[in-house]
C-alpha atoms as a PDB file:
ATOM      1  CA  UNK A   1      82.676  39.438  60.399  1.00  0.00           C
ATOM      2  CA  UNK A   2      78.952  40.802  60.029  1.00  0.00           C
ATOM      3  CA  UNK A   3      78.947  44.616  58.835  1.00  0.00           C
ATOM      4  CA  UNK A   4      77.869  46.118  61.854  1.00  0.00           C
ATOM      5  CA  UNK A   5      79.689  44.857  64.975  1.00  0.00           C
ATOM      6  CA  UNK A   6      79.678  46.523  68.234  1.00  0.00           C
ATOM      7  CA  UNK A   7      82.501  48.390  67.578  1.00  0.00           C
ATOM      8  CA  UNK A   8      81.398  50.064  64.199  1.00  0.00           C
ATOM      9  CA  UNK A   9      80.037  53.399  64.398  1.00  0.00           C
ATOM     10  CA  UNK A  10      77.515  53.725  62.062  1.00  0.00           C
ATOM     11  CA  UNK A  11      76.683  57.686  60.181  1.00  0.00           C
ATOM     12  CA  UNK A  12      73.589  58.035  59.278  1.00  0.00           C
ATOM     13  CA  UNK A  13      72.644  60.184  56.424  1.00  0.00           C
ATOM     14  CA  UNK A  14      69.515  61.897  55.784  1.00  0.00           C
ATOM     15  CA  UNK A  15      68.739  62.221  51.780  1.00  0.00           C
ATOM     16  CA  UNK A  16      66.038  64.493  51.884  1.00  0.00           C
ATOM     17  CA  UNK A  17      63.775  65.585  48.804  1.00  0.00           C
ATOM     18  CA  UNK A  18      65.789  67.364  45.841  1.00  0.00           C
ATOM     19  CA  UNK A  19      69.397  65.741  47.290  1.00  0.00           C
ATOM     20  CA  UNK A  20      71.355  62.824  46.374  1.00  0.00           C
ATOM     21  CA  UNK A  21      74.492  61.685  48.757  1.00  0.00           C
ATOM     22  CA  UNK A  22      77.427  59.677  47.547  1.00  0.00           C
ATOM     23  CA  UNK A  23      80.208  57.773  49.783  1.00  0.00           C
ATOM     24  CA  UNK A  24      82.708  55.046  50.122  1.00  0.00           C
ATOM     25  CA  UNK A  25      82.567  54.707  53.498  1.00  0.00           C
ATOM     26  CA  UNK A  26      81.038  51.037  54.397  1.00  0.00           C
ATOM     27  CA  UNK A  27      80.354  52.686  58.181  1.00  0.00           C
ATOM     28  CA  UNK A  28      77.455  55.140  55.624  1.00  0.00           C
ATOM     29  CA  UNK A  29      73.746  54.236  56.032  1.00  0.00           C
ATOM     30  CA  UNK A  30      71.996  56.561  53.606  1.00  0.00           C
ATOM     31  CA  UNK A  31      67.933  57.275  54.762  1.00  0.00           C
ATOM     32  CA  UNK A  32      65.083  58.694  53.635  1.00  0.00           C
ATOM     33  CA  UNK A  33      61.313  58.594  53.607  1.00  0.00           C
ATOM     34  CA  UNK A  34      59.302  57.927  51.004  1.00  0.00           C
ATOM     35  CA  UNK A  35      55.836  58.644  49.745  1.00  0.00           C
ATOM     36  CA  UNK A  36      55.160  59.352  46.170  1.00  0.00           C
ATOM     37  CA  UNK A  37      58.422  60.245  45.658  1.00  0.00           C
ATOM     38  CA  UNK A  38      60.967  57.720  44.433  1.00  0.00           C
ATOM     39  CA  UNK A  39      64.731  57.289  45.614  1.00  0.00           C
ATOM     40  CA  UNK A  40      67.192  55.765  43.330  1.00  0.00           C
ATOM     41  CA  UNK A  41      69.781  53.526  45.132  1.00  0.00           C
ATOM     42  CA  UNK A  42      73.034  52.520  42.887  1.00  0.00           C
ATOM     43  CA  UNK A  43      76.392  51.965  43.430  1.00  0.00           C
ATOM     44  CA  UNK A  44      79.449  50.010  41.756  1.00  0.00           C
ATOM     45  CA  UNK A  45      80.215  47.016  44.030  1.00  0.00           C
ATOM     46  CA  UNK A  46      83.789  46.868  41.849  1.00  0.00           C
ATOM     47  CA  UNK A  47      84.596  50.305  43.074  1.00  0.00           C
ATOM     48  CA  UNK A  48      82.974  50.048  46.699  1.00  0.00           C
ATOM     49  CA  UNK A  49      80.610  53.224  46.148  1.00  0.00           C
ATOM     50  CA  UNK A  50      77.210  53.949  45.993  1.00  0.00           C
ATOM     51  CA  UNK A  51      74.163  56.584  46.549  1.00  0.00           C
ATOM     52  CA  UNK A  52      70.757  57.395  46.865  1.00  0.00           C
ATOM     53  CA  UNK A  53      68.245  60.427  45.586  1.00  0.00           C
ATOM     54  CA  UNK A  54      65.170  60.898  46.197  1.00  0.00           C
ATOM     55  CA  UNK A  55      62.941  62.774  43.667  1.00  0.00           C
ATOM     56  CA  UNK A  56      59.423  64.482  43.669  1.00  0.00           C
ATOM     57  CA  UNK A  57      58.311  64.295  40.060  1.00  0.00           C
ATOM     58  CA  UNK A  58      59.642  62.425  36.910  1.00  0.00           C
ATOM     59  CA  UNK A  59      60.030  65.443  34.715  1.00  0.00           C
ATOM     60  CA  UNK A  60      58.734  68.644  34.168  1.00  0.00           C
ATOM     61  CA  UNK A  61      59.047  72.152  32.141  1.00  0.00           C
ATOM     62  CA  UNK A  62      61.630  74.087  33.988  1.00  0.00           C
ATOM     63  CA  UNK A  63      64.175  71.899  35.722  1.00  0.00           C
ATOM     64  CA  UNK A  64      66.805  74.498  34.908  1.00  0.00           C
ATOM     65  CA  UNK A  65      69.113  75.620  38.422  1.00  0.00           C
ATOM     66  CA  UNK A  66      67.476  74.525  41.718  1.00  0.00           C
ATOM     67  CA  UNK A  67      64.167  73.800  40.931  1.00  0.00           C
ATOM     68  CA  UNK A  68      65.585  70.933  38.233  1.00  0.00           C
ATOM     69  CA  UNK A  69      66.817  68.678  41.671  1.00  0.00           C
ATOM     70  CA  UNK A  70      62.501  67.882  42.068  1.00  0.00           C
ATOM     71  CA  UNK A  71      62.939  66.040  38.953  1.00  0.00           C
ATOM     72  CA  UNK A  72      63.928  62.306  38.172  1.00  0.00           C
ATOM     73  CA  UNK A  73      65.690  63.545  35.028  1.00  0.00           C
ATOM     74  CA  UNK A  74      68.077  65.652  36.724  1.00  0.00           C
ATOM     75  CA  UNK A  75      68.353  63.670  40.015  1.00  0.00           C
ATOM     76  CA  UNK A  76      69.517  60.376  37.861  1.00  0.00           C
ATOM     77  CA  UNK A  77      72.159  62.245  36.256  1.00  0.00           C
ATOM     78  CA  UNK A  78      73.416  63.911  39.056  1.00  0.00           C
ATOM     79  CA  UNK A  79      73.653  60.698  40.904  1.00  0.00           C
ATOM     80  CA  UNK A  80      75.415  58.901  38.161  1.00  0.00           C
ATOM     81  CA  UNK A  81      77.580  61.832  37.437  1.00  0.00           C
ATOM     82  CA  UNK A  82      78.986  61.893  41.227  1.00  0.00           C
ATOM     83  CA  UNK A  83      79.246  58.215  41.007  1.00  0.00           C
ATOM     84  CA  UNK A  84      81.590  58.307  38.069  1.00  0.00           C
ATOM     85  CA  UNK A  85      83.887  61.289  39.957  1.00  0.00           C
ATOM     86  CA  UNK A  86      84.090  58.550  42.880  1.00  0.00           C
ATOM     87  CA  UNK A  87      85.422  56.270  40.148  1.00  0.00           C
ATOM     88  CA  UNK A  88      82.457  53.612  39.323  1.00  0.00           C
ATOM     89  CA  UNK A  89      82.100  52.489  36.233  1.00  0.00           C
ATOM     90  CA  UNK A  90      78.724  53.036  34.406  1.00  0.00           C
ATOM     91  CA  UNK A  91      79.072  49.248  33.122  1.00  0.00           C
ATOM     92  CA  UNK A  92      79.263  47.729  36.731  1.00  0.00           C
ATOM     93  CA  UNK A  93      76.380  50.079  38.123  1.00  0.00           C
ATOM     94  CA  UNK A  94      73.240  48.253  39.700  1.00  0.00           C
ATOM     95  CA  UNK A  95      70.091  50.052  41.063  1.00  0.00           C
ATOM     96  CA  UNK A  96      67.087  49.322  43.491  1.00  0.00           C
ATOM     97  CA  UNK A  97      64.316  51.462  43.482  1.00  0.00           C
ATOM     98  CA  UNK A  98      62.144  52.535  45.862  1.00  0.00           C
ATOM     99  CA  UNK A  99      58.694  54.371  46.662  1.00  0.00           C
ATOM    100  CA  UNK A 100      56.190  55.838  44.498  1.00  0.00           C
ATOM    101  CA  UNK A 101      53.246  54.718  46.834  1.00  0.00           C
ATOM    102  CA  UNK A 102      49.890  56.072  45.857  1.00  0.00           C
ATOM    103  CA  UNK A 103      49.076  58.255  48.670  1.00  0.00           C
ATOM    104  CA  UNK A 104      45.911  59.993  48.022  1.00  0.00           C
ATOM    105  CA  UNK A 105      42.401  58.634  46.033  1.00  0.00           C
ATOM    106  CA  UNK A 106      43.098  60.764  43.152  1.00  0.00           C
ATOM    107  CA  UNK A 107      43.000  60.207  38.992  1.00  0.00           C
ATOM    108  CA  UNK A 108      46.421  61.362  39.255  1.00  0.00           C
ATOM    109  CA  UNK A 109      48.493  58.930  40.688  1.00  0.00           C
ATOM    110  CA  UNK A 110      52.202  60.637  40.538  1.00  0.00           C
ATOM    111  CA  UNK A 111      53.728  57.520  42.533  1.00  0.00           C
ATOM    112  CA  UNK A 112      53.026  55.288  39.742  1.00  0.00           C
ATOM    113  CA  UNK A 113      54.551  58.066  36.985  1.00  0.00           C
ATOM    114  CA  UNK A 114      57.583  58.559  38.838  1.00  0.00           C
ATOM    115  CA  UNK A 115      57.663  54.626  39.925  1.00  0.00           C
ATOM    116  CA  UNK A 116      57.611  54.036  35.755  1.00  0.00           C
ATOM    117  CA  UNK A 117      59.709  56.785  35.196  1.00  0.00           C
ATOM    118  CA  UNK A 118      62.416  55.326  37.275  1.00  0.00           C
ATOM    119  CA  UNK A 119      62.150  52.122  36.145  1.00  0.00           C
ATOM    120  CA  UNK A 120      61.761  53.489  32.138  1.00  0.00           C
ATOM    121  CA  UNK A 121      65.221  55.136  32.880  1.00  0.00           C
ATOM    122  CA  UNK A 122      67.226  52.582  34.055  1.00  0.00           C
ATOM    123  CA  UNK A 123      66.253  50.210  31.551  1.00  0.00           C
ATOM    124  CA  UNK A 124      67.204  52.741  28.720  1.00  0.00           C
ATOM    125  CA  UNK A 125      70.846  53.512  30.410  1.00  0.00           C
ATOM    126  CA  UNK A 126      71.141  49.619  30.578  1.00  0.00           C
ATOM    127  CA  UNK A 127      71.546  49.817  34.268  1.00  0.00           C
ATOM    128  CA  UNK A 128      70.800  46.633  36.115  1.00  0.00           C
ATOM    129  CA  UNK A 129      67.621  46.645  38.413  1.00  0.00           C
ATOM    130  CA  UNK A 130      69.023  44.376  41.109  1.00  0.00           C
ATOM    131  CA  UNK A 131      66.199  44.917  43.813  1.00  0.00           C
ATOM    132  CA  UNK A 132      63.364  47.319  45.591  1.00  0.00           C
ATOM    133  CA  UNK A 133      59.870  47.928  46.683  1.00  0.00           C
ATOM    134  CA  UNK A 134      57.550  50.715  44.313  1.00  0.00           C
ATOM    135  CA  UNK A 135      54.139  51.419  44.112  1.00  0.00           C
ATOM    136  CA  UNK A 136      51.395  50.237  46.269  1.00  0.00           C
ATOM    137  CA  UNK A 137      50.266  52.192  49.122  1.00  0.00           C
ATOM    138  CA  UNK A 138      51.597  54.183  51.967  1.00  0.00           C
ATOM    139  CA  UNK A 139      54.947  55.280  52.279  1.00  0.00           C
ATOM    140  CA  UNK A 140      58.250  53.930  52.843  1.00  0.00           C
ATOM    141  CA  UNK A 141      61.319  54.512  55.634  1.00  0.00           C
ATOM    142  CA  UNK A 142      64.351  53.580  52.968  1.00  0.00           C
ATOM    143  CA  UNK A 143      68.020  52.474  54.928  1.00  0.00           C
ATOM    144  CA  UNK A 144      70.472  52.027  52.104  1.00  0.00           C
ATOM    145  CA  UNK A 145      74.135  50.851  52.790  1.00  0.00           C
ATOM    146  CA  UNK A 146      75.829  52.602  49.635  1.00  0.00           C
ATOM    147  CA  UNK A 147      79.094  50.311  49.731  1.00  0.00           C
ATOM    148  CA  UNK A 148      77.858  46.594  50.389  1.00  0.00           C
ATOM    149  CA  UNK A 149      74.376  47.194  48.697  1.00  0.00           C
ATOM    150  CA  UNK A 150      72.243  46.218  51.637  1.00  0.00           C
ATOM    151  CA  UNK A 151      69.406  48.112  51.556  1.00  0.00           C
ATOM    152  CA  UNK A 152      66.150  48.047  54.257  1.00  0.00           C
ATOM    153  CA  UNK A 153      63.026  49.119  53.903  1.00  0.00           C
ATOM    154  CA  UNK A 154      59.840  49.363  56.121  1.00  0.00           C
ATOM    155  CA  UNK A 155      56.710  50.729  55.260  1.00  0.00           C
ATOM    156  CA  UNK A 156      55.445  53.989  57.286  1.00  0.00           C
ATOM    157  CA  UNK A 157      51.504  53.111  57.025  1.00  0.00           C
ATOM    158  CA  UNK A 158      49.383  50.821  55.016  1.00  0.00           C
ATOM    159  CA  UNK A 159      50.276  48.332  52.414  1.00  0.00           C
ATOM    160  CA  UNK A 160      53.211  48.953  50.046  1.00  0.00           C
ATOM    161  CA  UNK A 161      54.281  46.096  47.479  1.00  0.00           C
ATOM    162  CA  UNK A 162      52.026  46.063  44.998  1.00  0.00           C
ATOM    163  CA  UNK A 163      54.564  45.075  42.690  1.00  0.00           C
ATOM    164  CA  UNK A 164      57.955  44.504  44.150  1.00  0.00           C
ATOM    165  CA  UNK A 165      61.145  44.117  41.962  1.00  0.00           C
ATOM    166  CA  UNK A 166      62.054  41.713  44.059  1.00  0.00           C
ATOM    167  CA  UNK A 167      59.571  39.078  45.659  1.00  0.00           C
ATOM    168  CA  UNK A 168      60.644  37.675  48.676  1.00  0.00           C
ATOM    169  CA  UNK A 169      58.232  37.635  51.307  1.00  0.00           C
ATOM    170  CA  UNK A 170      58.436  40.477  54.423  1.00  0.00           C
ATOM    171  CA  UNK A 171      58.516  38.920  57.391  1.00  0.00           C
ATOM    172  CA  UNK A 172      56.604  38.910  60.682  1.00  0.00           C
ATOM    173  CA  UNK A 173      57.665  42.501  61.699  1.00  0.00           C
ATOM    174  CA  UNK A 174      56.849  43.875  58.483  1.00  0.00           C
ATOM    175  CA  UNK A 175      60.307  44.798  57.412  1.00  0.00           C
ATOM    176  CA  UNK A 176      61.990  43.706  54.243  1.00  0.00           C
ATOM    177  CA  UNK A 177      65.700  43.384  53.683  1.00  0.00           C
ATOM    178  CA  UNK A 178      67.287  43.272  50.290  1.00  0.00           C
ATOM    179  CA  UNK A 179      71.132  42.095  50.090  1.00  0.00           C
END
């Protein structure tokens, strides 16, 4: 039976900029949009849960109390924190990553740093990269379904891509899924 019949009601979830959301509920879309920020989708698919943040910078002086949830540092270790109370396992935990669009003709390009941040990170936890879109241009509108994985994303303007994680083709409406 396909995920979303006609007699599933969906929940949608904002995850807005500083927050990170964690459920086991397969009826859970977690959302967000994307710019230079990056949102960090992982989840356990042994345990049946997953999340999503979405961060403004990779790290900074500071990120102490509230102002630490801008921060990749902290939002990664919240996220993987919550995910181990909701019993996942940090062995079985896989990640797509998201955003990090260069959005203004700058020399600073904080979409790449956070984009390598992100991807820096995972690779020193050991936590598979399984999928996502980062970098290029534009932003993105991010759909992620925390307990099956499925994750859709479309961009909001211009190009994004640049370098995928994952290469398959979008397709004539401009929208990629990743399963």
């Amino acid at each position: 039976m396909n995920e979303l019949t006609a007699n599933t009601r969906v929940r949608r979830v904002h995850v807005g900029q500083g927050e990170h959301i964690v459920s086991t509920d397969p009826n859970v879309v977690l959302s967000t949009i994307l710019g230079s920020c990056v949102a960090a989708c992982l989840r356990d698919p042994g345990e049946g849960v997953g999340g999503m943040n979405h961060f403004l910078l990779p790290e900074g002086n500071g990120a102490e109390g509230a102002a630490g949830r801008r921060y990749g540092a902290y939002a990664m270790e919240v996220l993987i924190n919550d995910l181990l109370k909701h019993g996942a396992r940090r062995d079985r935990l896989e990640a797509k990553l998201f955003g990090g669009g260069r959005m203004f003709d700058s020399m600073n390009d904080i979409g790449r740093a956070n984009a390598d941040f992100a991807e820096r990170f995972l690779r020193d936890e050991g936590i598979a990269l399984v999928g996502g879109s980062l970098r290029g241009l534009g932003g993105r509108r991010v759909q992620f379904w925390p307990v099956s994985g499925r994750a859709l994303v479309r961009g909001v303007e211009g190009a994004v891509n640049e370098k995928p994680v994952v290469t398959p083709e979008p397709g004539a409406t401009g929208v990629l899924e990743l399963f």
